[in-house]
Protein backbone atom coordinates (compact mmCIF):
# COMPACT_ATOMS: atom_id res chain seq x y z
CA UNK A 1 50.50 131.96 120.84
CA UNK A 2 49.04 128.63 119.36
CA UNK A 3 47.54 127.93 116.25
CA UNK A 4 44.01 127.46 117.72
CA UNK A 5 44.23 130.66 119.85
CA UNK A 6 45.59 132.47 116.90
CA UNK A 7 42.74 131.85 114.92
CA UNK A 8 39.93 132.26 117.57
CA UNK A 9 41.56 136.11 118.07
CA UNK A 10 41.12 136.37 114.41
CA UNK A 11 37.76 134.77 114.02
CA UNK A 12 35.77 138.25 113.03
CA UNK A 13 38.29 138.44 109.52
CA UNK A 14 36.99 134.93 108.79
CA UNK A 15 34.60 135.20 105.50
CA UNK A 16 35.27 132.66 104.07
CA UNK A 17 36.98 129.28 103.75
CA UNK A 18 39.77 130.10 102.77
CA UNK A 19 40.19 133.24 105.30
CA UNK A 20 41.11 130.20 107.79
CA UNK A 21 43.46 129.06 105.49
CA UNK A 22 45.16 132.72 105.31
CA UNK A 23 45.43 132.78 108.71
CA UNK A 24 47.39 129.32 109.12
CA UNK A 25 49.72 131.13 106.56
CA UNK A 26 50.16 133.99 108.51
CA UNK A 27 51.00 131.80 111.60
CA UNK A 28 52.84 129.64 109.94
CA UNK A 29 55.49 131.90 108.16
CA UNK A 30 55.62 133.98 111.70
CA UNK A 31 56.48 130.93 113.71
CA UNK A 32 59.18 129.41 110.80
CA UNK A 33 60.57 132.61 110.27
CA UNK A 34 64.53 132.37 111.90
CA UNK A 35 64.59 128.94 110.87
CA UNK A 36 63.81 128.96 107.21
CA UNK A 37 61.46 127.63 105.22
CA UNK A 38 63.91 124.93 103.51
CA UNK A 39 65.29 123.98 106.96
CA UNK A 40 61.73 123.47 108.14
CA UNK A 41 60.72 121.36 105.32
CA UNK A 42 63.72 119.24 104.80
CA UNK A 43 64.24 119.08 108.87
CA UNK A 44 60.01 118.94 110.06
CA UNK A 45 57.73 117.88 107.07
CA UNK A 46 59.94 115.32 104.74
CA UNK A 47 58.55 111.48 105.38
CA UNK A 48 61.02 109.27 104.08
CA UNK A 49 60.18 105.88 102.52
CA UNK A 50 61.53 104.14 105.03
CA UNK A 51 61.92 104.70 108.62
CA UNK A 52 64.98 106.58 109.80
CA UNK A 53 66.35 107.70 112.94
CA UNK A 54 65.54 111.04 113.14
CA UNK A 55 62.54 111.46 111.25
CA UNK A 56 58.83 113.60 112.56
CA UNK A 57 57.13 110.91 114.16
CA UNK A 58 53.77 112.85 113.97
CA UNK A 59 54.11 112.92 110.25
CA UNK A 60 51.31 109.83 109.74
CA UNK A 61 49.10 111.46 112.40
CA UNK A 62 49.65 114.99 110.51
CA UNK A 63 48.64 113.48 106.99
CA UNK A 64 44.98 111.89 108.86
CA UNK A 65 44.44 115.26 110.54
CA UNK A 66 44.80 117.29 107.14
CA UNK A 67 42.38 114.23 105.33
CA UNK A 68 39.62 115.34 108.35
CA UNK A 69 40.59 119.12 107.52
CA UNK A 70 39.61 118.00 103.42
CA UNK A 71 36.72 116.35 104.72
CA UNK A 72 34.82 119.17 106.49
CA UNK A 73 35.65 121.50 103.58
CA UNK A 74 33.62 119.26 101.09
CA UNK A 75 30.65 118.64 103.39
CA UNK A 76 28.75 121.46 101.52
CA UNK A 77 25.96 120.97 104.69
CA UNK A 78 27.68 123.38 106.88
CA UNK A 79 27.65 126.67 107.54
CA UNK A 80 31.10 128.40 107.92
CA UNK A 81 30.88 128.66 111.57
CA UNK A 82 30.20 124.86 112.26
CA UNK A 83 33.36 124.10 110.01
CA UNK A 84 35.43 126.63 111.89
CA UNK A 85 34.52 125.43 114.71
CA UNK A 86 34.83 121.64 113.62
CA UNK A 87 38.31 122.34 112.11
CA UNK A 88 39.44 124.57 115.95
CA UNK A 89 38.14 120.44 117.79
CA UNK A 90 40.85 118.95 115.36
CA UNK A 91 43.60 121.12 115.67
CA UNK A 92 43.18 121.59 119.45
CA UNK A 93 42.62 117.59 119.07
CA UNK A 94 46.36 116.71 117.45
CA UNK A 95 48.12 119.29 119.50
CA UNK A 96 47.27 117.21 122.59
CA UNK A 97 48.29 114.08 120.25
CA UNK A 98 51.51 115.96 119.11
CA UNK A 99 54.88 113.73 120.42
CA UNK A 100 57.70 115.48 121.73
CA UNK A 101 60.17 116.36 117.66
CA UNK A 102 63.00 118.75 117.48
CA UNK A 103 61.94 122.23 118.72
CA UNK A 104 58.86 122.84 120.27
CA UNK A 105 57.86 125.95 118.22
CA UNK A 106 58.77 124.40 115.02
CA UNK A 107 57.01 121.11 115.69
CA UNK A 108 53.60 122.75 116.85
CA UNK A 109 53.89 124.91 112.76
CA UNK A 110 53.65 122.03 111.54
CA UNK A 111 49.87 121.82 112.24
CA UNK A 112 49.57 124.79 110.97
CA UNK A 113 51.35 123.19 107.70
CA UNK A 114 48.99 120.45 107.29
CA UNK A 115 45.93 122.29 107.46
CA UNK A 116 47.28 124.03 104.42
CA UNK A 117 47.79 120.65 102.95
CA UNK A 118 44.29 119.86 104.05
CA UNK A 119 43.18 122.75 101.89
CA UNK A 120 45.13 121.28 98.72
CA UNK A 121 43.77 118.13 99.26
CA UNK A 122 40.20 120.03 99.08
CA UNK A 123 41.16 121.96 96.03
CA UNK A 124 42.83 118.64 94.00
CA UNK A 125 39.42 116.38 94.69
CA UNK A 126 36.55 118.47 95.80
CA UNK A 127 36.83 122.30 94.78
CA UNK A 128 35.11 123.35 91.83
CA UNK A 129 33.50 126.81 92.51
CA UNK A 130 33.58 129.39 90.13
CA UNK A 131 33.80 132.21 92.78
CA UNK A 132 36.15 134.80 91.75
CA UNK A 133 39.53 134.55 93.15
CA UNK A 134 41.60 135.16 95.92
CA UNK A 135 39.24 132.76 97.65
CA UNK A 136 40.14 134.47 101.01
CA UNK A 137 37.80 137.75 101.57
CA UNK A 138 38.67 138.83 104.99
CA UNK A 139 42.20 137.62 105.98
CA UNK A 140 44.28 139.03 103.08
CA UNK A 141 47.38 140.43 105.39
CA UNK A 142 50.26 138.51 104.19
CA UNK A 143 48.77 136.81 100.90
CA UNK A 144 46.19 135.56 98.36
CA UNK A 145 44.87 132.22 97.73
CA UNK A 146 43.84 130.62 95.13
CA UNK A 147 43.26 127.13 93.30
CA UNK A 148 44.27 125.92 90.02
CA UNK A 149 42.66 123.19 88.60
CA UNK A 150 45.28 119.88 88.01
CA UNK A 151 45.71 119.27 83.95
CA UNK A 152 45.38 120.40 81.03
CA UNK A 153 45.48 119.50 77.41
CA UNK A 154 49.23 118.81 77.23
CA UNK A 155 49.44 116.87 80.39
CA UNK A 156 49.59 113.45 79.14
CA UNK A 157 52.18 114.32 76.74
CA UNK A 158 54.23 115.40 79.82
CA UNK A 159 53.67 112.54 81.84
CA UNK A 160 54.44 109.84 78.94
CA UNK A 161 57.20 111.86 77.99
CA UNK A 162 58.21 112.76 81.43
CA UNK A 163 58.85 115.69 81.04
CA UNK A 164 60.71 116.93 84.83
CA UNK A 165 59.33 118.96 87.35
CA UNK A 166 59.08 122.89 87.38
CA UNK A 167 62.38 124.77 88.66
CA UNK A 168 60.76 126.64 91.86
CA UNK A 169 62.48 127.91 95.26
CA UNK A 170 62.15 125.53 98.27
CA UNK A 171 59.10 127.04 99.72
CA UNK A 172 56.26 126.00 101.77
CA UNK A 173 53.67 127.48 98.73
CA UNK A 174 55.31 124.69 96.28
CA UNK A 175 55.03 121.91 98.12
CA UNK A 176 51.16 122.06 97.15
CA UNK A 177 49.14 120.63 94.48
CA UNK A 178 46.43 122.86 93.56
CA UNK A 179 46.80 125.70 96.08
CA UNK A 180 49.00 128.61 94.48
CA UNK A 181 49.84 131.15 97.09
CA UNK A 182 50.36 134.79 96.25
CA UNK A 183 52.14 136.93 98.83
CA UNK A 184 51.08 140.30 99.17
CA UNK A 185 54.43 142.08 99.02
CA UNK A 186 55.04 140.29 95.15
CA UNK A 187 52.45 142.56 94.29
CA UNK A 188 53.46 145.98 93.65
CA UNK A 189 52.28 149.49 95.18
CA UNK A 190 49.04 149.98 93.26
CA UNK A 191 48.20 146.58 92.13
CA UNK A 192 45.61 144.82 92.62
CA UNK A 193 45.53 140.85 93.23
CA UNK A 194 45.17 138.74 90.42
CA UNK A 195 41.01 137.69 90.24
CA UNK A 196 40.69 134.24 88.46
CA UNK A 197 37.37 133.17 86.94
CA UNK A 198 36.45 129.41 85.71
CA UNK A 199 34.65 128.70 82.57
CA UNK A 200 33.30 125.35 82.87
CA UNK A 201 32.46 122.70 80.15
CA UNK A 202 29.43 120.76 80.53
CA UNK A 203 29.07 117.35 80.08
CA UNK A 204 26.11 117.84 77.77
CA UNK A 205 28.45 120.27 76.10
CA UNK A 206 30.04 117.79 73.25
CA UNK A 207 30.78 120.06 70.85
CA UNK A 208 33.41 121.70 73.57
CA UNK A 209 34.22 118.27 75.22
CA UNK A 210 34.77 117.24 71.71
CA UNK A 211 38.17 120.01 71.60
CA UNK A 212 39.17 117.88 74.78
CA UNK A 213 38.70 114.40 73.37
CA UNK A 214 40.55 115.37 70.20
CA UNK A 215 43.66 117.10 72.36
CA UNK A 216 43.51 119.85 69.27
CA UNK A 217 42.88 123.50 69.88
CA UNK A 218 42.51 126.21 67.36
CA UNK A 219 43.52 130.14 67.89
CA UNK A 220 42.86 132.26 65.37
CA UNK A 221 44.56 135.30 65.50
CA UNK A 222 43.44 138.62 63.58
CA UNK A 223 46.58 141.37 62.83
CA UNK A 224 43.91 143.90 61.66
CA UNK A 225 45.60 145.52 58.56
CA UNK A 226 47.63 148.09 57.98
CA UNK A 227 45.68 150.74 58.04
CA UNK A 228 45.57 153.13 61.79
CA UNK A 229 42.79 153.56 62.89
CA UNK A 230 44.26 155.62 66.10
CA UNK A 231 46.96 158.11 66.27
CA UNK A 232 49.25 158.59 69.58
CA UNK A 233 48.79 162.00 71.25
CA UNK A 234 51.50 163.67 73.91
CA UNK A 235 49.75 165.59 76.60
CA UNK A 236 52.16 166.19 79.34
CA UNK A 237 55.83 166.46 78.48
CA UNK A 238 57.40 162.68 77.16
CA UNK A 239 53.55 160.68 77.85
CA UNK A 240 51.67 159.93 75.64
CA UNK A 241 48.05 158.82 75.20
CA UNK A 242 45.58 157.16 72.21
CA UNK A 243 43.74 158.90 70.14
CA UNK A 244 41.15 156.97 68.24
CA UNK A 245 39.63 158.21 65.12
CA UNK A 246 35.78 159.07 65.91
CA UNK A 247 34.75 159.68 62.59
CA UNK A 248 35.63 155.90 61.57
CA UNK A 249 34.79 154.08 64.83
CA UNK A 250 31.67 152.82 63.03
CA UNK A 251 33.33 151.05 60.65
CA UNK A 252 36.37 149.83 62.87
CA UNK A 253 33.48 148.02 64.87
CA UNK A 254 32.05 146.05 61.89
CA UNK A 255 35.76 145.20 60.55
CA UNK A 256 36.16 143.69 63.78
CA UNK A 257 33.00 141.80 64.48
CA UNK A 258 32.99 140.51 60.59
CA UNK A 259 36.65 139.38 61.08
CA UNK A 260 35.52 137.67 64.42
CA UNK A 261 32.23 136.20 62.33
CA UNK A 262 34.61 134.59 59.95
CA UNK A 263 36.92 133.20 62.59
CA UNK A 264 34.45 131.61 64.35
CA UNK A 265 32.77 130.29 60.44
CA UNK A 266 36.24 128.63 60.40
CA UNK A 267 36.25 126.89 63.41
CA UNK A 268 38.21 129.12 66.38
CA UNK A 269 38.27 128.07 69.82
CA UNK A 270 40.02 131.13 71.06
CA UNK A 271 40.48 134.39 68.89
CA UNK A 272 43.03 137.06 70.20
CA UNK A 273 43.05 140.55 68.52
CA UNK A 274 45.83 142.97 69.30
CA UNK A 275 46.85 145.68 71.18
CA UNK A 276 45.32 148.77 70.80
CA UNK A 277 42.87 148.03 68.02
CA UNK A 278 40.19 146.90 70.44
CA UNK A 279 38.84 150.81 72.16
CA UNK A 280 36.10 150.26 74.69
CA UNK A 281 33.19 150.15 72.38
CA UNK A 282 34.33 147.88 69.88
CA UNK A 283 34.80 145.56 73.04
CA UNK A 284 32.03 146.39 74.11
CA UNK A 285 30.07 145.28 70.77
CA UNK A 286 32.11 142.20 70.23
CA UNK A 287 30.46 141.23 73.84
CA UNK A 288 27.15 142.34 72.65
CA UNK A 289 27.70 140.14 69.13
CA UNK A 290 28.71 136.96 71.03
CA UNK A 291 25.55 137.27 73.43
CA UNK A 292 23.04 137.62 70.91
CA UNK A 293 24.66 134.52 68.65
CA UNK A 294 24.80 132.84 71.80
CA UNK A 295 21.12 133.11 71.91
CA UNK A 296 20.17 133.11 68.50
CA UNK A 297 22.18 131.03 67.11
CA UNK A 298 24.08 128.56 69.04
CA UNK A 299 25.50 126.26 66.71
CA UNK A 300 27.43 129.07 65.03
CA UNK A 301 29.74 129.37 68.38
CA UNK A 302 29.85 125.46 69.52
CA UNK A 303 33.57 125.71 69.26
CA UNK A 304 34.29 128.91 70.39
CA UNK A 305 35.69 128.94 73.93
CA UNK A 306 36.37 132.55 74.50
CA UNK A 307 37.83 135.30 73.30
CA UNK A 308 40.27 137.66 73.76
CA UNK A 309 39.66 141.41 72.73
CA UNK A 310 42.97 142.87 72.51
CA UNK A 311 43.73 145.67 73.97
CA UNK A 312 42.36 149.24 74.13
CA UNK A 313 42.63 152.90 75.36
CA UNK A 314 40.26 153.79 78.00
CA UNK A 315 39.15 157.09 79.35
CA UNK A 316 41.33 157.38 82.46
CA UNK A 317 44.42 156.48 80.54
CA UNK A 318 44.71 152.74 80.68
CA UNK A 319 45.63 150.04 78.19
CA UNK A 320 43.34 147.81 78.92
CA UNK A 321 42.50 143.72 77.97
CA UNK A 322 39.23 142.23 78.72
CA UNK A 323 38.32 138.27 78.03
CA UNK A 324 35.16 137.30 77.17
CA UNK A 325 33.54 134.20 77.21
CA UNK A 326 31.69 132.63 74.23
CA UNK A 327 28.49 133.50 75.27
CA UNK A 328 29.90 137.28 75.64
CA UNK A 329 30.05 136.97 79.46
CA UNK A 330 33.21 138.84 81.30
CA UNK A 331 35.83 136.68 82.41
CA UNK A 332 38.65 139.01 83.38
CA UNK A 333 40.64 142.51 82.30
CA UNK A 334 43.95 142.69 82.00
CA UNK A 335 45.20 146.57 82.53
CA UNK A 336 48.96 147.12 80.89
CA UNK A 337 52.02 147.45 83.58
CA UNK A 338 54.51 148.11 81.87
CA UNK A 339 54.46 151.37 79.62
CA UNK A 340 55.79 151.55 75.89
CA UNK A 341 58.77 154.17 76.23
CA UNK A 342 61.32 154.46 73.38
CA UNK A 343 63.10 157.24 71.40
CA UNK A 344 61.91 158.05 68.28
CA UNK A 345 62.48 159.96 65.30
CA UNK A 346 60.06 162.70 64.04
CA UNK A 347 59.59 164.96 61.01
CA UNK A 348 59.90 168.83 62.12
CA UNK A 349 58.45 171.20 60.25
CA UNK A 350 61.22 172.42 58.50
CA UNK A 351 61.20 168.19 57.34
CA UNK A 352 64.27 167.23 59.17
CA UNK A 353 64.32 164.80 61.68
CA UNK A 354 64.73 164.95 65.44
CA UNK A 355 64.67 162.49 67.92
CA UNK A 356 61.86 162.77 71.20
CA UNK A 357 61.44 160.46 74.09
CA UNK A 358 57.56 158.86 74.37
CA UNK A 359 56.20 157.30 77.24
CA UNK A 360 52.67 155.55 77.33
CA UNK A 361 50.98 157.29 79.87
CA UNK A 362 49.26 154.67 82.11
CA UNK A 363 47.42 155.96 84.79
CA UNK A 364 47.16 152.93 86.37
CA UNK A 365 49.76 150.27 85.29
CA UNK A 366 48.88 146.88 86.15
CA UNK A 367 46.27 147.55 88.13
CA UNK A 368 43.83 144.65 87.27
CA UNK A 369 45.06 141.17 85.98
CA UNK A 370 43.57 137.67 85.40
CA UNK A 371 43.99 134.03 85.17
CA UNK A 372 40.81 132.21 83.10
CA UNK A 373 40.94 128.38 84.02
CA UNK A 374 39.01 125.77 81.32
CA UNK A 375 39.30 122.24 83.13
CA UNK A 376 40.98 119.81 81.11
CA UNK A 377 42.36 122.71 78.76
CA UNK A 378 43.96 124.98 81.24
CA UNK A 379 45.06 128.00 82.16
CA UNK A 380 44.62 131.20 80.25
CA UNK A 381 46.54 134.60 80.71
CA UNK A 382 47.05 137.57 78.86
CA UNK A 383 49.68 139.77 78.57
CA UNK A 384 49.34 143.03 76.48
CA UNK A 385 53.46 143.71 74.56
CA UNK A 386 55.67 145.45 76.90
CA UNK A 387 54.33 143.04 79.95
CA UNK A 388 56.24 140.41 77.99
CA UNK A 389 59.00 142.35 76.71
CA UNK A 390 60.05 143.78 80.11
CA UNK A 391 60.41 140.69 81.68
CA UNK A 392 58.87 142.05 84.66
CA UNK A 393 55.02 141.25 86.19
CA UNK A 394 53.71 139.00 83.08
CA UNK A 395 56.45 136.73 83.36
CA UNK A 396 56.66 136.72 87.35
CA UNK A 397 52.46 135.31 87.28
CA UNK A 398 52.75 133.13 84.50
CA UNK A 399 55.22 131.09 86.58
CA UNK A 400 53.30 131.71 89.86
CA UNK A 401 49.87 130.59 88.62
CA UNK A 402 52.12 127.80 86.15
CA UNK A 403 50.05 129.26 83.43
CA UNK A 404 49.20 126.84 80.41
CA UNK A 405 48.63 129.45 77.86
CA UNK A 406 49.49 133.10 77.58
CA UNK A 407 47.90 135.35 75.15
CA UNK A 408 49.81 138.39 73.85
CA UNK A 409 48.17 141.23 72.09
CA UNK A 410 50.57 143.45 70.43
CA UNK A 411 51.88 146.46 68.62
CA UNK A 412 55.24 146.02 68.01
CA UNK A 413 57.82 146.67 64.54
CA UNK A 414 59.83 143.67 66.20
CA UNK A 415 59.11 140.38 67.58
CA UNK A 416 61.72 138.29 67.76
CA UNK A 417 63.45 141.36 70.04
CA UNK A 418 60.71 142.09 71.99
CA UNK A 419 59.21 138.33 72.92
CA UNK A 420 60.87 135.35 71.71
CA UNK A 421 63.45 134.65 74.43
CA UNK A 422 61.33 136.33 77.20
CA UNK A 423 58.41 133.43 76.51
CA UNK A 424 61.13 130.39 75.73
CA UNK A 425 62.13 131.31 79.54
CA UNK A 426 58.48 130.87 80.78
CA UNK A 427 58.10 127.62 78.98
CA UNK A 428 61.84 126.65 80.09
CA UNK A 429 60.98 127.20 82.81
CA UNK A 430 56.63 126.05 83.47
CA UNK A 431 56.87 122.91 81.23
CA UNK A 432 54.15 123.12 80.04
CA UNK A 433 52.89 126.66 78.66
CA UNK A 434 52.34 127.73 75.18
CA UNK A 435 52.84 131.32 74.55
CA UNK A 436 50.38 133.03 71.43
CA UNK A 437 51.33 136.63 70.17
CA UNK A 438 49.41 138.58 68.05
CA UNK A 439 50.87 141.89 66.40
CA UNK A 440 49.33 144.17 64.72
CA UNK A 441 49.63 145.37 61.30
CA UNK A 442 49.61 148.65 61.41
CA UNK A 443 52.89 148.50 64.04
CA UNK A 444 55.44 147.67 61.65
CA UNK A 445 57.36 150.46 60.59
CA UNK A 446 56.75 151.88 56.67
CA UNK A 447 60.95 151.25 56.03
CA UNK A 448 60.77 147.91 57.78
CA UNK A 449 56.93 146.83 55.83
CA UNK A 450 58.84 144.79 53.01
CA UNK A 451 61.42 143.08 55.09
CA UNK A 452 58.97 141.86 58.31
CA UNK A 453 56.75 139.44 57.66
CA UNK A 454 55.52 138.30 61.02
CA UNK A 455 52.61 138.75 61.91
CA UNK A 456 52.73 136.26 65.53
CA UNK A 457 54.53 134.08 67.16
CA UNK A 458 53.84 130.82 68.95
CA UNK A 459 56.22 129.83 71.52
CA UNK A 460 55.81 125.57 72.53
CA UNK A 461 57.23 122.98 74.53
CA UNK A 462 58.67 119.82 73.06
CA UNK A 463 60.55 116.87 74.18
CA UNK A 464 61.28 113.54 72.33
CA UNK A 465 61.95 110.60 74.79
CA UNK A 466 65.50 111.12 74.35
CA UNK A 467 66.21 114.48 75.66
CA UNK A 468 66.66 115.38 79.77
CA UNK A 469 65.09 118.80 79.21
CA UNK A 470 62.15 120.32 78.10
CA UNK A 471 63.54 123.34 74.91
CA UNK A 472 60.83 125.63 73.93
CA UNK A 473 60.17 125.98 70.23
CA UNK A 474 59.26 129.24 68.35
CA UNK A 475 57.61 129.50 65.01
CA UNK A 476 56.84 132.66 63.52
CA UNK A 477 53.21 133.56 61.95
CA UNK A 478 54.54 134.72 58.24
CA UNK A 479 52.48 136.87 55.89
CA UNK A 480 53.32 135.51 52.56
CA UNK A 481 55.15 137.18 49.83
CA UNK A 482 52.30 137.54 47.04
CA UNK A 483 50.03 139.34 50.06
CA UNK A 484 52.72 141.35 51.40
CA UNK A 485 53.17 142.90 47.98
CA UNK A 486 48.95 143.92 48.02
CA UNK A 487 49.29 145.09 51.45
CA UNK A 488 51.24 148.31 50.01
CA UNK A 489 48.51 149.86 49.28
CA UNK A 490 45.79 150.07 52.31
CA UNK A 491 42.89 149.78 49.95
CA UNK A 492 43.71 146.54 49.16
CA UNK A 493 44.02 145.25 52.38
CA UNK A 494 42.32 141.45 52.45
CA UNK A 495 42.10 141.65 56.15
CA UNK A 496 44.26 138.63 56.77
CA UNK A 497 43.42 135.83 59.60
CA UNK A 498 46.25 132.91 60.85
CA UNK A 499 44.32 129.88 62.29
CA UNK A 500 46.91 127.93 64.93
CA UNK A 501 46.16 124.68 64.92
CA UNK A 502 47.86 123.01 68.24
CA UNK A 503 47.69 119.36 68.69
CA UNK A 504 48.98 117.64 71.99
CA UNK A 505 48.97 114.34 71.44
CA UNK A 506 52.14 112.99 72.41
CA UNK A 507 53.51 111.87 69.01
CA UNK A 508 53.49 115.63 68.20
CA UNK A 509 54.53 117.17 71.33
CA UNK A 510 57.76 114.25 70.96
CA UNK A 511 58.25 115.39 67.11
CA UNK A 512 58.00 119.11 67.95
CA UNK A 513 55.09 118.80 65.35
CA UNK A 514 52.49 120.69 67.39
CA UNK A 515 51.30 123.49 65.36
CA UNK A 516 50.18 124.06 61.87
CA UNK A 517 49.23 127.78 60.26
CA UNK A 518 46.79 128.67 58.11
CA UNK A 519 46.79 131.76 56.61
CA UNK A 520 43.09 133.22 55.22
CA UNK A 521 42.23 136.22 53.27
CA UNK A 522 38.56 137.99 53.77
């Protein structure tokens, strides 16, 4: 079957745009399938500079037929079915124009090919719809689309410093710009695909354009204090579940939103909290505070970008993430995949100890997940502790989505163990992401409290003009030593803050010099 017949006996799955770019995919892989993606590339798609004997001699034809695919994608006039049906007169169009290359089969895929490319071409100059992603609706049998805006605050340090390309298999999904292609069987049983949401800058916006100009960004992240305000509750054998304290929710919720007032008094662009702290209606109030701000008083939040509400224990058993935007707006949820599970040591009544295997009970691990792009600042991701430490889902769409900055909410009694070689990978291995964790307080042991004085980690790349690889640099958020000795006693806890200051410019990123900490006391 050909491309254009292939499509036309698919035409009731087509939704949207980008349902007709699923379904080149799907033909695509089908046809290339004994042959191999690398041999089809290197063999059927590679133009070299100059001509050689051997070489696709439809390749210039190709490259014109996926510009008219770009073109009738941006012509916002029509209606789906007059592009599908404009896009079916092309491809039936350069099949007839197709010369004689190799093997039939493997020389008609590569229409199929560059209509993809068309698509890419679409996302890199033309796309900016906030829909939320996949982009295809209808045609989601072998995989999800989506597209990533090009850039982001670090960018121009990469290119002066030339910083070399990301370390990815030879696959027909990387040979694109903008387009990142999920396949449906990366995904496991259970989990939903990734949705990705846009928050846009206006021009009008300087304030927020100003963060761009300046190639400075400031996180703020709040550990909470030591105090719990949750305890952790077996219910069926090893699992476990939260338990919040009802009788002090009221006053959890206005710790939070006065340590999120006084982060955004001291200039945040992005505030993460951490994991667990944040139950559903403290999230739910922070969202309510940023709206009403947002309304009343605008000024106040000019810098603020968005922020991230840690984590918290839902109804139905889920560790759960959600990202708002600075106007209080929902930009994604992130649901936990990989459960805490460790052996531990507990009192018995008779006051010896015995050791008990805990599980976080997660009803549904992983289930939701999201990618927040900010144009000319990037990509944002969270990742709630044992995602990172497991080296399992996290770190698998950080690198598929080439994430420029992952947000960690934790509650952990070690971080150098648990994420400090697991995000140097990422970076090793994206370029260009910077990796934020934020631990809580209250998750460092009571024998460990006057040894362990992280409170975060920020995980960077750097690269002085010298060097032929990109390391990735880690510097620990410290609590000093005259607070640690207050923080003994709960009462006095000044409910600390750590402002990140990251600056990009390329003298920095070349120094390693990126990041400065501030550490405030309420």
């Amino acid at each position: 079957m050909e491309l254009y017949e292939y499509i036309c006996e698919n035409r009731e799955k087509i939704k949207s745009d980008f349902d007709i770019a699923a379904l080149g995919y799907e033909y695509l892989i089908g046809k290339i399938g004994i042959l191999g993606q690398s041999n089809f590339i290197g063999q059927y798609l590679v133009m070299p500079e100059k001509r050689m004997k051997g070489y696709n001699p439809n390749l210039g034809m190709l490259r014109k037929f996926a510009e008219q695919i770009e073109f009738v994608l941006c012509n916002s006039c029509y209606f789906l079915d007059v592009k599908l049906d404009e896009i079916l007169d092309y491809i039936s169009f350069v099949k007839q124009k197709l010369k004689p290359f190799g093997e039939t089969v493997y020389n008609e895929a590569t229409i199929a090919y560059h209509l993809l490319l068309g698509f890419d071409l679409y996302a890199e100059n033309y796309f900016k719809d906030s829909q939320p992603a996949p982009l295809n609706i209808g045609c989601q049998t072998k995989a999800y689309f989506y597209c990533c805006q090009k850039g982001g605050m670090i960018t121009a340090a990469s290119k002066e410093l030339r910083f070399r390309k990301r370390i990815l298999p030879t696959e027909l999904r990387n040979t694109f710009t903008c387009l990142r292609i999920l396949e449906r069987v990366e995904l496991p049983v259970g989990v939903d695909p990734p949705q990705m949401s846009t928050l846009y800058i206006y021009e009008k916006d300087e304030d927020r354009n100003q963060i761009i100009k300046d190639q400075k960004l400031n996180i703020t992240i709040i550990p909470f204090g030591r105090k719990t305000i949750f305890g952790f509750e077996k219910y069926r054998s090893a699992s476990f579940r939260v338990k919040y304290r009802e009788a002090q929710k009221k006053k959890d919720i206005e710790k939070a939103l006065h340590l999120l007032d006084m982060a955004i008094l001291r200039g945040a662009n992005i505030v993460v909290f951490p994991e667990y702290v944040c139950f559903p209606e403290m999230q739910e109030r922070i969202s309510k505070y940023l709206r009403k701000t947002h309304i009343e008083e605008p000024d106040k939040i000019k810098k603020l970008l968005l922020v991230v509400a840690g984590s918290g224990w839902t109804e139905d058993d889920n560790n759960v993430c959600i990202i708002y935007s600075y106007d209080g707006f929902l930009l994604g949820k992130q649901y936990k995949y990989a459960p805490f599970n460790n052996e531990v040591k507990i009192l018995t009544g008779a006051g010896k100890k015995q050791k008990e295997i805990w599980i976080e009970g997660l009803n549904n691990p992983g289930k939701e997940s999201s990618v927040v792009q900010i144009p000319k600042i990037g990509s944002v991701m969270s990742a709630i502790c044992k995602d990172i430490s497991s080296r399992d889902f996290s770190e698998k769409m950080a690198r598929a989505f080439q994430i420029d900055f992952l947000m960690v909410p934790a509650y952990s009694s070690s971080l150098r163990h648990a994420f400090q070689n697991q995000l140097k990978s990422i970076t090793e291995t994206n370029m260009e992401t910077c990796s934020v964790v934020c631990n809580c307080c209250a998750g460092i042991k009571e024998e460990r409290w006057k040894t362990t004085k992280e409170r975060g980690m920020v995980i960077m790349p750097c690269k002085s003009d010298t060097d032929t690889v990109v390391g990735a640099k880690c510097r620990n958020v410290l609590i000093k030593n005259i607070i640690l000795d207050k923080c003994m006693a709960c009462e006095q806890c000044g409910e600390c803050m750590f402002t990140l200051s990251l600056n990009f410019c390329t003298q920095n990123v070349k120094k390693g010099t990126m990041l400065s900490i501030k550490h405030s006391i309420n």
